[in-house]
Protein backbone atom coordinates (compact mmCIF):
# COMPACT_ATOMS: atom_id res chain seq x y z
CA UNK A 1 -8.91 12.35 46.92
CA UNK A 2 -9.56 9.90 44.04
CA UNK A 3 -6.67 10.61 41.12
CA UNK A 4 -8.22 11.88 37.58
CA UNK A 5 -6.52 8.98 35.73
CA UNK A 6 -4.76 5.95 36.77
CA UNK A 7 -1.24 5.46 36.76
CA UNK A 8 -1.49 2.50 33.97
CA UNK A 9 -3.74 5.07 31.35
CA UNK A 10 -0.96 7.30 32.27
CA UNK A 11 2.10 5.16 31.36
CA UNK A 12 0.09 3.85 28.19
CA UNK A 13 -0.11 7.40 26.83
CA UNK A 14 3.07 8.27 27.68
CA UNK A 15 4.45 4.82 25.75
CA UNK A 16 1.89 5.43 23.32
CA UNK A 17 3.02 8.94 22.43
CA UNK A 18 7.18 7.86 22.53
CA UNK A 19 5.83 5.21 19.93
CA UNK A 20 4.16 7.72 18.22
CA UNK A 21 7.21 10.05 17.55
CA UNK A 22 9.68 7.34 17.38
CA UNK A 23 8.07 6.24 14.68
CA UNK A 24 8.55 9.63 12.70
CA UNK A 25 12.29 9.52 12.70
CA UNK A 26 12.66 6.10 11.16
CA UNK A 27 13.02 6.77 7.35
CA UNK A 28 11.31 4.76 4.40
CA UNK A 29 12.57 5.18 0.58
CA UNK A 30 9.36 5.96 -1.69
CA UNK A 31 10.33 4.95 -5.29
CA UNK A 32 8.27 7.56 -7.95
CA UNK A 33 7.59 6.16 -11.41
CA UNK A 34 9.73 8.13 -14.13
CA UNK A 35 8.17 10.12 -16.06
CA UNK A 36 9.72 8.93 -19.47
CA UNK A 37 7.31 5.65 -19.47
CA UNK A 38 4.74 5.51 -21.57
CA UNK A 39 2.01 2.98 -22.01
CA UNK A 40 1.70 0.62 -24.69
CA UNK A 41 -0.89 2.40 -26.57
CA UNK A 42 -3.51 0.84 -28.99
CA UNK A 43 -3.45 3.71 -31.28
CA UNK A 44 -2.50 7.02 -32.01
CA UNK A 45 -5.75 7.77 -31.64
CA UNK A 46 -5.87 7.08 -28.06
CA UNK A 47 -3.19 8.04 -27.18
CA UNK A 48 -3.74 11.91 -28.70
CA UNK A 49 -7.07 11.84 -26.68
CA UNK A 50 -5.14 10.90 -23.53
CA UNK A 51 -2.40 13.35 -23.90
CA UNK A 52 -5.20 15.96 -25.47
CA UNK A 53 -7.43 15.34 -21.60
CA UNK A 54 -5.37 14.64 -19.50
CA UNK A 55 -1.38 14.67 -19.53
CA UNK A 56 -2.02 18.30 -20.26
CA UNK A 57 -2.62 18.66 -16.13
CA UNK A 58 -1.56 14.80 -14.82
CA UNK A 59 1.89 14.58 -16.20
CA UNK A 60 5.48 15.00 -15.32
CA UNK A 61 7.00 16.97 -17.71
CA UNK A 62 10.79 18.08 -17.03
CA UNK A 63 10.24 21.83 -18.16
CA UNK A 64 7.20 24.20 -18.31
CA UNK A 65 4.81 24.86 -15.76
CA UNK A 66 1.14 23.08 -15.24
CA UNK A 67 -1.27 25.00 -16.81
CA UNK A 68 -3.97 26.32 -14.61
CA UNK A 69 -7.25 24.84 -13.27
C-alpha cells in the first residue's frame, strides 16, 4: 500500500511547524510613542479642530476613560 504523504512533506511540516513555534518564544521590544508629544501646530485653530475631532477618541490620555462610539 502506497503511503498518504511522503516522508520528505512529512519532515518539512514537522520542521516547518518547530519553526513556526520557535519563532513565538523569541521576544522583540516594541517602542510606543509617548503620549506627551504634540505636533508643531500651525495654529490654534487647527489644532482646536484636531483635538475637537479627533483626540477626543484617538488619544492617550493618562486619566479618564474613552468616550463611547
Amino acid at each position: 500500500m502506497k503511503r498518504l504523504l511522503p516522508s520528505w512533506w512529512f519532515k518539512l511540516g514537522l520542521g516547518a511547524l518547530f519553526v513556526f513555534l520557535a519563532i513565538q518564544l523569541v521576544p522583540y521590544r516594541v517602542d510606543n510613542p509617548s503620549g506627551r508629544d504634540q505636533p508643531k501646530w500651525d495654529s490654534k485653530q487647527t489644532q482646536a479642530l484636531a483635538m475637537r475631532g479627533c483626540a477626543d477618541c484617538h488619544s492617550n490620555p493618562p486619566a479618564g476613560v474613552q468616550p463611547a462610539a
